[in-house]
PDB file of N, CA and C in Angstrom:
ATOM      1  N   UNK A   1     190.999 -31.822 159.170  1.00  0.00           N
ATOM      2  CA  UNK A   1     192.357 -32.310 158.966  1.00  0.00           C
ATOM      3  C   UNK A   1     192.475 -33.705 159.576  1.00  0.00           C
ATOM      4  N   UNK A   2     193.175 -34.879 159.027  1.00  0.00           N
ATOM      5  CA  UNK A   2     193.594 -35.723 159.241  1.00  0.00           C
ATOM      6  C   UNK A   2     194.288 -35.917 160.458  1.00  0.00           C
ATOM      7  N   UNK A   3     194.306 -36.407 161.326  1.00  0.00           N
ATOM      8  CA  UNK A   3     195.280 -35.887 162.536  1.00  0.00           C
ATOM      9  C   UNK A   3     196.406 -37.031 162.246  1.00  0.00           C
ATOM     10  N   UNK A   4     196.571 -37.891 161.449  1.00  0.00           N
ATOM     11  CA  UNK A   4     197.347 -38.476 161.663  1.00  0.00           C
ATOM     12  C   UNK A   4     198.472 -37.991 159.980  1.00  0.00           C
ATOM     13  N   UNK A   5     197.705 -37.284 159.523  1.00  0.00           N
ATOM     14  CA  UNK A   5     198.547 -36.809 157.635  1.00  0.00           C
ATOM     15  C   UNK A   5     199.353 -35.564 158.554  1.00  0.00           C
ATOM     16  N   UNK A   6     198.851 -34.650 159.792  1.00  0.00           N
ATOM     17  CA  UNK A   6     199.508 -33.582 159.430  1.00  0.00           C
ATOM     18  C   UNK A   6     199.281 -32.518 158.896  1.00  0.00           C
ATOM     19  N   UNK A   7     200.068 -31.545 159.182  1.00  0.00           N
ATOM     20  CA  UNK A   7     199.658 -30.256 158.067  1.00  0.00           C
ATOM     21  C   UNK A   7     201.137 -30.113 157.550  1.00  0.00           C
ATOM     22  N   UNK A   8     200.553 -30.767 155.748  1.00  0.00           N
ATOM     23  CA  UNK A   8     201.201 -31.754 154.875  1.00  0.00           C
ATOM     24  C   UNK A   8     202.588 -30.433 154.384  1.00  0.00           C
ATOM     25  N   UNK A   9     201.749 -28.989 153.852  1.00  0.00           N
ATOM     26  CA  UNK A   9     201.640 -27.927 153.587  1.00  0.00           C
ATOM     27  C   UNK A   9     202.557 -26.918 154.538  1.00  0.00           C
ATOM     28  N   UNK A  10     203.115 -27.496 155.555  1.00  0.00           N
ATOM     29  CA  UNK A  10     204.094 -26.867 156.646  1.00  0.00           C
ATOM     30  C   UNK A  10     205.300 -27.400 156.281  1.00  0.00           C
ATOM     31  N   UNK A  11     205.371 -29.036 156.302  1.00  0.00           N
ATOM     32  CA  UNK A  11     206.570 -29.574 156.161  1.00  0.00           C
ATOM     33  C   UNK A  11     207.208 -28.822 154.366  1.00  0.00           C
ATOM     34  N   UNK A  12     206.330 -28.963 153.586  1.00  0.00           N
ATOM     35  CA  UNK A  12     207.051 -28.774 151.810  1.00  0.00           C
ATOM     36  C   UNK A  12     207.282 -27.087 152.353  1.00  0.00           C
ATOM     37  N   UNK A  13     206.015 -26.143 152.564  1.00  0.00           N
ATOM     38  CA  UNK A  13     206.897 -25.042 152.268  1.00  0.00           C
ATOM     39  C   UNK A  13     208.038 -24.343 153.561  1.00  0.00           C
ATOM     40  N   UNK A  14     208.089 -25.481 154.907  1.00  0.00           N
ATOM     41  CA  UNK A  14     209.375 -25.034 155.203  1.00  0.00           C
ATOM     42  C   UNK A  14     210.387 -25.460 154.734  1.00  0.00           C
ATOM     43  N   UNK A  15     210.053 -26.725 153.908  1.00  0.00           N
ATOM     44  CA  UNK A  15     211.634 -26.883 153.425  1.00  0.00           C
ATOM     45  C   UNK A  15     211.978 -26.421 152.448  1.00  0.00           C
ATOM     46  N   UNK A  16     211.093 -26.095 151.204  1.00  0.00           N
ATOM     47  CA  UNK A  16     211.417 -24.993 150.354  1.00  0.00           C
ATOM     48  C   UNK A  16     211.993 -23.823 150.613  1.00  0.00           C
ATOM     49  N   UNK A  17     211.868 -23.338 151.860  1.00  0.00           N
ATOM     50  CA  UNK A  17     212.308 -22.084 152.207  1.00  0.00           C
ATOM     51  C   UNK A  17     213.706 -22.162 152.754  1.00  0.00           C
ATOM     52  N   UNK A  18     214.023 -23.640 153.091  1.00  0.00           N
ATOM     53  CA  UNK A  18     215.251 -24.017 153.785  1.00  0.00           C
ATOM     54  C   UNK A  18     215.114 -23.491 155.222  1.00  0.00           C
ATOM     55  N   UNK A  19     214.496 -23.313 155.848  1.00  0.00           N
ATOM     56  CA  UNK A  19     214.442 -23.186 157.563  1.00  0.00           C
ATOM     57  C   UNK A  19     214.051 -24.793 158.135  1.00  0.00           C
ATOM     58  N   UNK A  20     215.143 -24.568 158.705  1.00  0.00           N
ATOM     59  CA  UNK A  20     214.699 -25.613 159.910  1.00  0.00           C
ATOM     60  C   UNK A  20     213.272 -25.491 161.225  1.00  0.00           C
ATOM     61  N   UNK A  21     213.233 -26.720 161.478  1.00  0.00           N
ATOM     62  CA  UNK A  21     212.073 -26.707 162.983  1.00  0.00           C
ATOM     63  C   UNK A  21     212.728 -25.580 163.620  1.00  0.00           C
ATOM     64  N   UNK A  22     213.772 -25.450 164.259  1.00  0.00           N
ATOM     65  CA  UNK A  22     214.249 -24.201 165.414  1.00  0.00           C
ATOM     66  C   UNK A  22     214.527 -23.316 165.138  1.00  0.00           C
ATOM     67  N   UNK A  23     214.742 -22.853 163.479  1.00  0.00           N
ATOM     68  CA  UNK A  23     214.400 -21.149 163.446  1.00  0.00           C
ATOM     69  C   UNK A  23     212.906 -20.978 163.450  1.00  0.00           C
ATOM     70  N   UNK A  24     211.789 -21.519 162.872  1.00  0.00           N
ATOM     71  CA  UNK A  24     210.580 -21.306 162.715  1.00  0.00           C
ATOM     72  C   UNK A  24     209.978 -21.362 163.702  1.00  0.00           C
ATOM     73  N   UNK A  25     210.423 -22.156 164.762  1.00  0.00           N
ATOM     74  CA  UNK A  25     210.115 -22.575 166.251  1.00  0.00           C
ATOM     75  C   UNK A  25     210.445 -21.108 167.172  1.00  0.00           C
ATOM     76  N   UNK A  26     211.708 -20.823 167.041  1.00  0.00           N
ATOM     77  CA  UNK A  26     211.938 -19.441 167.452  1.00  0.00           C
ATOM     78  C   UNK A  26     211.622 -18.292 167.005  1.00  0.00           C
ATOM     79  N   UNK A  27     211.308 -18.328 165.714  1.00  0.00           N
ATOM     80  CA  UNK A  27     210.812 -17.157 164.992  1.00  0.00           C
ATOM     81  C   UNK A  27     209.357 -16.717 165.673  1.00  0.00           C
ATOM     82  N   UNK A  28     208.434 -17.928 166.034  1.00  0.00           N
ATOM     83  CA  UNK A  28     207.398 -17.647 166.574  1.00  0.00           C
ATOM     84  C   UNK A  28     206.949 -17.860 167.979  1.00  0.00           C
ATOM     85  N   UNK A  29     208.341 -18.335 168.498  1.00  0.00           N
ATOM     86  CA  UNK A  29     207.920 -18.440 169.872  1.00  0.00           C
ATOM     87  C   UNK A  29     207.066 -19.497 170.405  1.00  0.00           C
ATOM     88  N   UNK A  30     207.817 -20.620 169.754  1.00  0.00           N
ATOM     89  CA  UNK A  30     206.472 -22.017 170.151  1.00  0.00           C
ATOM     90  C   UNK A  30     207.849 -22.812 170.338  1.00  0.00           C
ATOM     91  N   UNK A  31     207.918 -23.958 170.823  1.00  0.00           N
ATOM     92  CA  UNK A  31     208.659 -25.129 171.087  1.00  0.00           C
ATOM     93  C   UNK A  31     208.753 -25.469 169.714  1.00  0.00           C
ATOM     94  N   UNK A  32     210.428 -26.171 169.441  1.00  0.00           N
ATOM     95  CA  UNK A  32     210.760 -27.037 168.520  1.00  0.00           C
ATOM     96  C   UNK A  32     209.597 -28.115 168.401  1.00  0.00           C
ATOM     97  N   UNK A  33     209.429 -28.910 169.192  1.00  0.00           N
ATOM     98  CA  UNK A  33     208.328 -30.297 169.497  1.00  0.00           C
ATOM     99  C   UNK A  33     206.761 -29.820 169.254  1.00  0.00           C
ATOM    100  N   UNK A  34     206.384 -28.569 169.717  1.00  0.00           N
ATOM    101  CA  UNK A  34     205.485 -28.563 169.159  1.00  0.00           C
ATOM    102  C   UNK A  34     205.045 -28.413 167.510  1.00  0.00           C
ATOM    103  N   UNK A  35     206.131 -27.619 166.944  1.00  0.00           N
ATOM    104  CA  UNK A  35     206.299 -27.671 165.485  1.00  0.00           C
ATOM    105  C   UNK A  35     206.063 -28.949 164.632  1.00  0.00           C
ATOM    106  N   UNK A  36     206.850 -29.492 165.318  1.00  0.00           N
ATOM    107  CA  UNK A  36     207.191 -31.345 164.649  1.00  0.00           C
ATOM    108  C   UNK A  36     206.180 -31.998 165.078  1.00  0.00           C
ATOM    109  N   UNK A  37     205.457 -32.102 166.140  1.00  0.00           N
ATOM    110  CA  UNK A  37     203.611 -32.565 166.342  1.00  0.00           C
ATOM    111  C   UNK A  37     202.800 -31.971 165.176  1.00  0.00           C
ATOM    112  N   UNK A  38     202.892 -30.626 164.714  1.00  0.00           N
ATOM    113  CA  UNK A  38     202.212 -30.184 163.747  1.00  0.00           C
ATOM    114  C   UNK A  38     202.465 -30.895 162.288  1.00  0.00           C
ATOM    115  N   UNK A  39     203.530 -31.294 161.952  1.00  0.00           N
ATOM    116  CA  UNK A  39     203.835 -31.689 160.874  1.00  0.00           C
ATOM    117  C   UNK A  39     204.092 -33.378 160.756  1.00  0.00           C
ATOM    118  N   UNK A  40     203.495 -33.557 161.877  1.00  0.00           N
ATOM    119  CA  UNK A  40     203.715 -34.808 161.918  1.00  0.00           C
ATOM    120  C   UNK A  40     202.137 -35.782 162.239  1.00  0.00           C
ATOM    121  N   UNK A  41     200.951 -34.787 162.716  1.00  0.00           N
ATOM    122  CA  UNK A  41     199.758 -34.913 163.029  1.00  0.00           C
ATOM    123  C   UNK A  41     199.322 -35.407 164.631  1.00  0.00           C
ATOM    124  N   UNK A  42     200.992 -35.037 165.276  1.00  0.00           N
ATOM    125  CA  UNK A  42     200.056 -35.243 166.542  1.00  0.00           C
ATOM    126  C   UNK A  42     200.051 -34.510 167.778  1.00  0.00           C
ATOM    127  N   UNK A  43     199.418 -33.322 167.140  1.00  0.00           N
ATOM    128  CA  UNK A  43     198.757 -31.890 167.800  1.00  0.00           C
ATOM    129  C   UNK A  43     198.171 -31.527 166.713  1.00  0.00           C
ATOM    130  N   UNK A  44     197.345 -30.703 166.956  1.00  0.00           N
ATOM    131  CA  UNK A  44     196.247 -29.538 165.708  1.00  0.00           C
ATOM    132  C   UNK A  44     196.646 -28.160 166.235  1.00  0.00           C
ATOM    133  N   UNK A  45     197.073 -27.514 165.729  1.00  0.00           N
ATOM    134  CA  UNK A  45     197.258 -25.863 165.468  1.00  0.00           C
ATOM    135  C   UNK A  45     195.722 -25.380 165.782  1.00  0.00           C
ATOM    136  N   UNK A  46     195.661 -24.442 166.832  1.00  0.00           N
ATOM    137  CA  UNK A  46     194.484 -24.027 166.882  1.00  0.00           C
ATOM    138  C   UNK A  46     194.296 -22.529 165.632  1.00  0.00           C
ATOM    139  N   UNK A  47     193.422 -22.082 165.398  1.00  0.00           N
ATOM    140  CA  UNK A  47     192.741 -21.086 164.306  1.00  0.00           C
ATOM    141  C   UNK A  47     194.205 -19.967 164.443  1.00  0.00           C
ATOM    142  N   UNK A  48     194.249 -19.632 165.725  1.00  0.00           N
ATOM    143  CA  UNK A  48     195.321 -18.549 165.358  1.00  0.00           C
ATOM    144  C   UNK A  48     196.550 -19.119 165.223  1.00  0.00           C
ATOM    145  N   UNK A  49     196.983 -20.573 165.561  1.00  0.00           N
ATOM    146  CA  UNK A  49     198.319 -20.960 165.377  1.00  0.00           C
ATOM    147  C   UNK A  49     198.198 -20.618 163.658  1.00  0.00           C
ATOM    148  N   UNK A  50     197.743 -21.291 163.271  1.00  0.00           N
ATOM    149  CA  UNK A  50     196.967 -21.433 161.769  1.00  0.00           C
ATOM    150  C   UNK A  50     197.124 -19.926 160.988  1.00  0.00           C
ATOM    151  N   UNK A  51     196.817 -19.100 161.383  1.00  0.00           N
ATOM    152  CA  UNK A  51     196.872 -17.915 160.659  1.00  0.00           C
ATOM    153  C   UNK A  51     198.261 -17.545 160.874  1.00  0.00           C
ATOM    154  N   UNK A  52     198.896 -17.428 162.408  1.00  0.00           N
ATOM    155  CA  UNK A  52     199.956 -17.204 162.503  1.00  0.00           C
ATOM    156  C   UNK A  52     201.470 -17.974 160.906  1.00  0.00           C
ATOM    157  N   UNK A  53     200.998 -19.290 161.424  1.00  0.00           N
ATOM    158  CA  UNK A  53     201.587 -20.118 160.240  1.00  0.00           C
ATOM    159  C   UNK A  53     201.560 -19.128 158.979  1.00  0.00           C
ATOM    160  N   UNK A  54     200.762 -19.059 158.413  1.00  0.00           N
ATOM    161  CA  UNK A  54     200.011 -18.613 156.690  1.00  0.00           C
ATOM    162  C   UNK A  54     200.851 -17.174 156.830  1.00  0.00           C
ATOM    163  N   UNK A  55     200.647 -16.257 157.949  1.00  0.00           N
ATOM    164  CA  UNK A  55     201.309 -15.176 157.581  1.00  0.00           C
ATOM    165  C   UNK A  55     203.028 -15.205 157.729  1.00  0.00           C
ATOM    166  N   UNK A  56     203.809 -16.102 158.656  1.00  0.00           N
ATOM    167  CA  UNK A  56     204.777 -16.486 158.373  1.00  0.00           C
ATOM    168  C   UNK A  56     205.387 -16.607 157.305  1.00  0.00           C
ATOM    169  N   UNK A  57     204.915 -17.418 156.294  1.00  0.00           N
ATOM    170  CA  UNK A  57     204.982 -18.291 155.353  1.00  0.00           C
ATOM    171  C   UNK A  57     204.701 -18.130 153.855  1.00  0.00           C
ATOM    172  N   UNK A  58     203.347 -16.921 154.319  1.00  0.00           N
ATOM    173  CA  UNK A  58     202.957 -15.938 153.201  1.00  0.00           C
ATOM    174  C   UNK A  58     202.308 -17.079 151.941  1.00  0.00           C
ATOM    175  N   UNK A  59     201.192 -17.708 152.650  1.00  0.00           N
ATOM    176  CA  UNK A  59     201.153 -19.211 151.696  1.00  0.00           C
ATOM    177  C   UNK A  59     199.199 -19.124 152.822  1.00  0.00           C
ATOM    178  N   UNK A  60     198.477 -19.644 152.055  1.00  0.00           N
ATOM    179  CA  UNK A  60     196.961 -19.914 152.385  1.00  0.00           C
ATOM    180  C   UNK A  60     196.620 -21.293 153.505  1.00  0.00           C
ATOM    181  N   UNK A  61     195.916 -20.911 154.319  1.00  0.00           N
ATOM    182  CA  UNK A  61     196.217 -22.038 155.409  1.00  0.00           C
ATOM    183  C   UNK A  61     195.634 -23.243 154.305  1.00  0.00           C
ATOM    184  N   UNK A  62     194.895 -23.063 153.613  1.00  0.00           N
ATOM    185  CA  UNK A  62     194.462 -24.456 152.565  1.00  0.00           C
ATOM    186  C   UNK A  62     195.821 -24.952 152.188  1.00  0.00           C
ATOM    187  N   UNK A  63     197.248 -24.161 152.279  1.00  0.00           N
ATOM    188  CA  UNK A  63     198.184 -25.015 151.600  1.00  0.00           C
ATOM    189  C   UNK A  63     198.560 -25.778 152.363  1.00  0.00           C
ATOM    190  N   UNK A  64     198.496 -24.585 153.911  1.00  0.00           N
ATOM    191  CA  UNK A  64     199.253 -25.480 155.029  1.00  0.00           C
ATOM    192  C   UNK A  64     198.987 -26.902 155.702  1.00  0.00           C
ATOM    193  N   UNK A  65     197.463 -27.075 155.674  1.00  0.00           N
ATOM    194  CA  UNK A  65     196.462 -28.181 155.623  1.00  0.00           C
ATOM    195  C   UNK A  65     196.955 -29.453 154.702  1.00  0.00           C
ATOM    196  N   UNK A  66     196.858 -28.903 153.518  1.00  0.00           N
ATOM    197  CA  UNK A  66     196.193 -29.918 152.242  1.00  0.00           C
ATOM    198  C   UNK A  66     197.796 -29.464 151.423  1.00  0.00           C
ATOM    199  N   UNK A  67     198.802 -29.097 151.519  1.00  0.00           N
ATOM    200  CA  UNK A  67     199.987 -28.960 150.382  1.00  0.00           C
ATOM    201  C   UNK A  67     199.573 -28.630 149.475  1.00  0.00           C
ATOM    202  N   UNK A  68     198.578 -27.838 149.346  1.00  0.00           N
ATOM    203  CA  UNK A  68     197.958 -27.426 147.489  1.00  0.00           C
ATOM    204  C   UNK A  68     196.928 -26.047 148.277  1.00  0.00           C
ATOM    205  N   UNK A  69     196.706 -25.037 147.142  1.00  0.00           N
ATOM    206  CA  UNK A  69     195.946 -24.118 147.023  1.00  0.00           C
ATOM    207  C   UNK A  69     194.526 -24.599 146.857  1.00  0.00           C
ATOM    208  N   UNK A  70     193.632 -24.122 147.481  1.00  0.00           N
ATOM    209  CA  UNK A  70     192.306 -24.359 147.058  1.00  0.00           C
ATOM    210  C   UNK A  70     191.807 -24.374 145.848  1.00  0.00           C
ATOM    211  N   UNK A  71     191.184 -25.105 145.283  1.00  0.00           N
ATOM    212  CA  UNK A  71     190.764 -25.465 143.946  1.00  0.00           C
ATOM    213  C   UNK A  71     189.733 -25.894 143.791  1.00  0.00           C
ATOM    214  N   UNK A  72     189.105 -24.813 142.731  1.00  0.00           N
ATOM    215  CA  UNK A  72     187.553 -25.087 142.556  1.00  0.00           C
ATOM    216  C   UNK A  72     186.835 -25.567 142.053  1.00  0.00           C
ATOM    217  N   UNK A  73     185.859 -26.184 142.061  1.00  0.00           N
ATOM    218  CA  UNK A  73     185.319 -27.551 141.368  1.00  0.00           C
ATOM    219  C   UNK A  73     184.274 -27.324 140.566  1.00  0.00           C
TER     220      UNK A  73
END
């Protein structure tokens, strides 16, 4: 991951969902700020933040990464 793109794939499908940083922040028990480092590229989600995310979200950490589903070449 880009550390400076972000995980592109957090910002579209929380706002699709219409939740804000501080329900999702509270929903999982992490800081508002750390949320917004994630989506902003400056922190990295470690493996289980990462899964945690995907099952939240119900979406493939490839989306949460990259804003798109994995696609095969």
């Amino acid at each position: 991951m880009d550390e400076k793109q972000g995980l592109l794939g957090l910002k579209i499908i929380r706002k699709k969902k219409n939740y804000s940083q501080l329900k999702v922040a509270m929903d999982l028990c992490i800081s508002r700020e750390a949320l917004s480092y994630y989506e902003n590229g400056k922190r990295s989600p470690d493996l289980q933040m990462l899964r945690i995310l995907s099952e939240y979200f119900n979406v493939s950490i490839d989306f949460l990464v990259n804003g798109r589903e994995f696609e095969q070449k």
